[in-house]
N, C-alpha and C. Protein backbone atom coordinates (compact mmCIF):
# COMPACT_ATOMS: atom_id res chain seq x y z
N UNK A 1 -23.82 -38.09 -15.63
CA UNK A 1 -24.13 -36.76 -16.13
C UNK A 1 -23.82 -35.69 -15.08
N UNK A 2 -24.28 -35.86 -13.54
CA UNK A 2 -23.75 -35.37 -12.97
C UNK A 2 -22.23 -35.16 -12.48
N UNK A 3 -21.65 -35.88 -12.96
CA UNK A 3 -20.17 -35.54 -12.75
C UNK A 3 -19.72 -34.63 -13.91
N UNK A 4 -20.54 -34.60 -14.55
CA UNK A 4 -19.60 -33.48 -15.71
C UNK A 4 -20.15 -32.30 -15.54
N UNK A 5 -21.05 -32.65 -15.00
CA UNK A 5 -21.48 -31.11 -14.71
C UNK A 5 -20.76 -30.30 -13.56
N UNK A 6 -20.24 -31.02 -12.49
CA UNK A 6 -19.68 -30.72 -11.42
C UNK A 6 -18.41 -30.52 -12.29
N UNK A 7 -17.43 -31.48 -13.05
CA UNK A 7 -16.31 -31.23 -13.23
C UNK A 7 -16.47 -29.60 -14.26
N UNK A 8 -17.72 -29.03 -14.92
CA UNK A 8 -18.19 -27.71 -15.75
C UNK A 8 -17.76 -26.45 -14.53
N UNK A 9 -18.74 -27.09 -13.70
CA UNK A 9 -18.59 -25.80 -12.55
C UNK A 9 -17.01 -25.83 -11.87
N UNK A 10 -16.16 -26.58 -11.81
CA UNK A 10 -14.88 -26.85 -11.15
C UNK A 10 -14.11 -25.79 -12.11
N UNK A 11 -14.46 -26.21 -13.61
CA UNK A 11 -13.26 -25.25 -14.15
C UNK A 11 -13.47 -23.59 -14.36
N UNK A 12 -14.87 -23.47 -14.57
CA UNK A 12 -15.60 -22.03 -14.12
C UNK A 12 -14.97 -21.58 -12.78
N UNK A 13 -15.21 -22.37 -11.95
CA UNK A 13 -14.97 -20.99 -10.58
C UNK A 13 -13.48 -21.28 -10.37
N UNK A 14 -12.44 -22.26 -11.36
CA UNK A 14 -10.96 -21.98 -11.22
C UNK A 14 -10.93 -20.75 -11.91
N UNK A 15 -11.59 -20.67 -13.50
CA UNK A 15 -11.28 -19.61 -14.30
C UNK A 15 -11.57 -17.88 -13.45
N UNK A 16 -12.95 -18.50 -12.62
CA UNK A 16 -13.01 -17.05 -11.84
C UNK A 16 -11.88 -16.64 -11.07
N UNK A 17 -11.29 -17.36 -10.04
CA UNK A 17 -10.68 -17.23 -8.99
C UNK A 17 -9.25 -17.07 -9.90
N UNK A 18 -8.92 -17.26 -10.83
CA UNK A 18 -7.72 -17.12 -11.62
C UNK A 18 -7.90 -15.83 -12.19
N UNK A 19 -9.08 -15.34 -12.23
CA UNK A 19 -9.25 -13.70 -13.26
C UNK A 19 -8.86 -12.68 -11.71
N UNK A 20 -9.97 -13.36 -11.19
CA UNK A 20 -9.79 -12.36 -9.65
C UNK A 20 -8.43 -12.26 -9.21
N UNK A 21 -7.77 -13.44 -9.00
CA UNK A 21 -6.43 -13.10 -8.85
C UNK A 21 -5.35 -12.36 -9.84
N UNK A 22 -5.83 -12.05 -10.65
CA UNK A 22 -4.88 -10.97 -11.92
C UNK A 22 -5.40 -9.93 -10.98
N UNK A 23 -6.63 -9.99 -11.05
CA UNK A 23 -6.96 -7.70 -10.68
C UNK A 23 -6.69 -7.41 -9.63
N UNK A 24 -6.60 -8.50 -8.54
CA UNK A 24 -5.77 -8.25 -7.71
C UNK A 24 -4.57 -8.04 -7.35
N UNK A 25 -3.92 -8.78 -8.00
CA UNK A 25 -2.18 -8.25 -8.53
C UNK A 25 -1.91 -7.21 -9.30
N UNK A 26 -2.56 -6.70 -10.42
CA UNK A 26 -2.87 -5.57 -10.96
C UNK A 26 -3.16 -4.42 -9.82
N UNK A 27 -4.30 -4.16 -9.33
CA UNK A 27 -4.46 -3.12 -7.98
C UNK A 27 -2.98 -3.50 -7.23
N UNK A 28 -2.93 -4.30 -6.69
CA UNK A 28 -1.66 -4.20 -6.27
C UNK A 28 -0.02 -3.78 -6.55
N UNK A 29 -0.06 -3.86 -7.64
CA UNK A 29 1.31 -3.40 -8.62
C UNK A 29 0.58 -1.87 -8.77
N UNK A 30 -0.48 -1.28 -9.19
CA UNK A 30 -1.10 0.16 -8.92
C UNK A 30 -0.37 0.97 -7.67
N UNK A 31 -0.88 0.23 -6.40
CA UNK A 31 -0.89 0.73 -5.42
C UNK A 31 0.57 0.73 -4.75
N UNK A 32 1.47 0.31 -5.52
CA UNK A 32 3.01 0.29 -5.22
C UNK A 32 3.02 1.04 -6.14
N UNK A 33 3.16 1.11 -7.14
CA UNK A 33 3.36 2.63 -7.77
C UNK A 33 2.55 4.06 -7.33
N UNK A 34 2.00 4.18 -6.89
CA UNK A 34 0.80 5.58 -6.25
C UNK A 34 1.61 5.06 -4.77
N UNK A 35 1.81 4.77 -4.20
CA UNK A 35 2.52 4.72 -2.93
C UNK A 35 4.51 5.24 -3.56
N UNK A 36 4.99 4.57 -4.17
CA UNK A 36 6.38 5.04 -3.98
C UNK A 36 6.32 6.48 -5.02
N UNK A 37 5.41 6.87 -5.83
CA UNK A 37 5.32 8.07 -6.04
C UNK A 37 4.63 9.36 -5.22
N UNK A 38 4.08 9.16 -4.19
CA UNK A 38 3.77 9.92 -3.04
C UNK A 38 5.01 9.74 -2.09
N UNK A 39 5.44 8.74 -2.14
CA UNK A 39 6.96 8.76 -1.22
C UNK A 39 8.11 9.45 -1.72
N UNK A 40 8.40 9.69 -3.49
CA UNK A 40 8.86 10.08 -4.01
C UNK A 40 8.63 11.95 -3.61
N UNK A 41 7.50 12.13 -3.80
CA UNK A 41 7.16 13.39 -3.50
C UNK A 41 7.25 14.31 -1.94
N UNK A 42 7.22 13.46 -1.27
CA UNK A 42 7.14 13.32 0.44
C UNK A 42 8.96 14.21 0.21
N UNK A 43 9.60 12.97 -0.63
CA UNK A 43 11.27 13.53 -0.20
C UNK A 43 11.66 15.02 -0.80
N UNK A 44 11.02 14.88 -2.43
CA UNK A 44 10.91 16.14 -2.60
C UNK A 44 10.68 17.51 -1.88
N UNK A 45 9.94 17.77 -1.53
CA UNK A 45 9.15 18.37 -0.92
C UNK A 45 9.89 19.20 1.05
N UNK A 46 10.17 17.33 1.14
CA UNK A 46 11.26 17.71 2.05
C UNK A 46 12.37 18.23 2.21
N UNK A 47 13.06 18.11 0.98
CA UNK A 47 14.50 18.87 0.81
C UNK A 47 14.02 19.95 0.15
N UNK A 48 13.11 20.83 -0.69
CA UNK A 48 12.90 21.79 -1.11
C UNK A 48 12.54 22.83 0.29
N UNK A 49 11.93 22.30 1.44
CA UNK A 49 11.40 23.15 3.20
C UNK A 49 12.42 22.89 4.05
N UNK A 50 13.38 22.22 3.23
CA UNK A 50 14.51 21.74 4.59
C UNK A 50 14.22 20.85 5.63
N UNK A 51 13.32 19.99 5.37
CA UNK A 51 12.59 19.20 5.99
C UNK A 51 11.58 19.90 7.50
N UNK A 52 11.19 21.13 6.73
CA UNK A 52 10.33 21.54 7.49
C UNK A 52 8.77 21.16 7.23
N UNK A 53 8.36 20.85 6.26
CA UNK A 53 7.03 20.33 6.11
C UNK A 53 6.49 19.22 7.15
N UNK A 54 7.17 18.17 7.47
CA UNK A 54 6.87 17.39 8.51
C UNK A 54 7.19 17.38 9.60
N UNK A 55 7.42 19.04 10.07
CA UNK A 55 8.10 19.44 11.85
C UNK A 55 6.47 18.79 12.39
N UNK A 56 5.41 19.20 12.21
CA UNK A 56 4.49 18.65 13.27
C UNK A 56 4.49 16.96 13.67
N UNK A 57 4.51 16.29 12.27
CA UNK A 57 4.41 15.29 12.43
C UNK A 57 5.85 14.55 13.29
N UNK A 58 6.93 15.52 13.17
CA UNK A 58 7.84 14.72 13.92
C UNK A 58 8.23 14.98 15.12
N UNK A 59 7.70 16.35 15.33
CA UNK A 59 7.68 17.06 17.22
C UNK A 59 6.49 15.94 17.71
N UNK A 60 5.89 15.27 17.10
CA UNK A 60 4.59 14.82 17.98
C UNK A 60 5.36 13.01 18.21
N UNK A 61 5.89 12.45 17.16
CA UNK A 61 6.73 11.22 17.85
C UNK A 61 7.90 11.87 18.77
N UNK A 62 8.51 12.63 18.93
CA UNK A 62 9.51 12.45 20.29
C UNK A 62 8.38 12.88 21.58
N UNK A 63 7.24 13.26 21.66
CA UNK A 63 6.47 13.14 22.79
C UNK A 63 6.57 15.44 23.42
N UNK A 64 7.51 15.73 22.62
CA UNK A 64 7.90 17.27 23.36
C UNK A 64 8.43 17.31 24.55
N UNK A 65 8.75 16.30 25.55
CA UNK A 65 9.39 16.51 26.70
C UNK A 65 10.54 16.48 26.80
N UNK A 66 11.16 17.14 27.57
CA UNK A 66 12.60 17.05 27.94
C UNK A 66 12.83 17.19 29.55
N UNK A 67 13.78 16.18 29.60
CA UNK A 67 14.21 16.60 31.18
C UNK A 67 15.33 16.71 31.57
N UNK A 68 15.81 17.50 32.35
CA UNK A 68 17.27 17.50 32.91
C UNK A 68 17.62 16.37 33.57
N UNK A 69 19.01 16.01 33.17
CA UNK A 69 19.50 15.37 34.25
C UNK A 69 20.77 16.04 35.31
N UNK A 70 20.02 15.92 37.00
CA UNK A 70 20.48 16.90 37.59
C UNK A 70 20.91 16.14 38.86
């Protein structure tokens, strides 16, 4: 009797771990769409300022220094 009960709970927490894994792939297929449509917009945005909208963010990766070479 106890084995069928164990083999009850075996297919329950497959069926869970099989649901959980949909909504997780679901959020995930979400979050690639809301990500390449903010990326979508990013480019927009950029060629409409001449890619001036992200001067801060990109003066701050080259560091602002310059040096001669002398």
């Amino acid at each position: 009797m106890g084995a069928v009960v164990s083999c009850i709970e075996s297919i329950f927490r497959t069926i869970g771990n099989v649901l959980m894994t949909i909504v997780h792939a679901i959020g995930a297929v979400i979050m690639a769409i809301v990500n390449g449509i903010v990326a979508l917009f990013d480019i927009i945005i950029s060629c409409l300022t001449c890619g001036k909208a992200g001067g801060r963010r990109n003066r701050m990766k080259t560091g602002g220094h310059h040096t001669s070479r002398v």
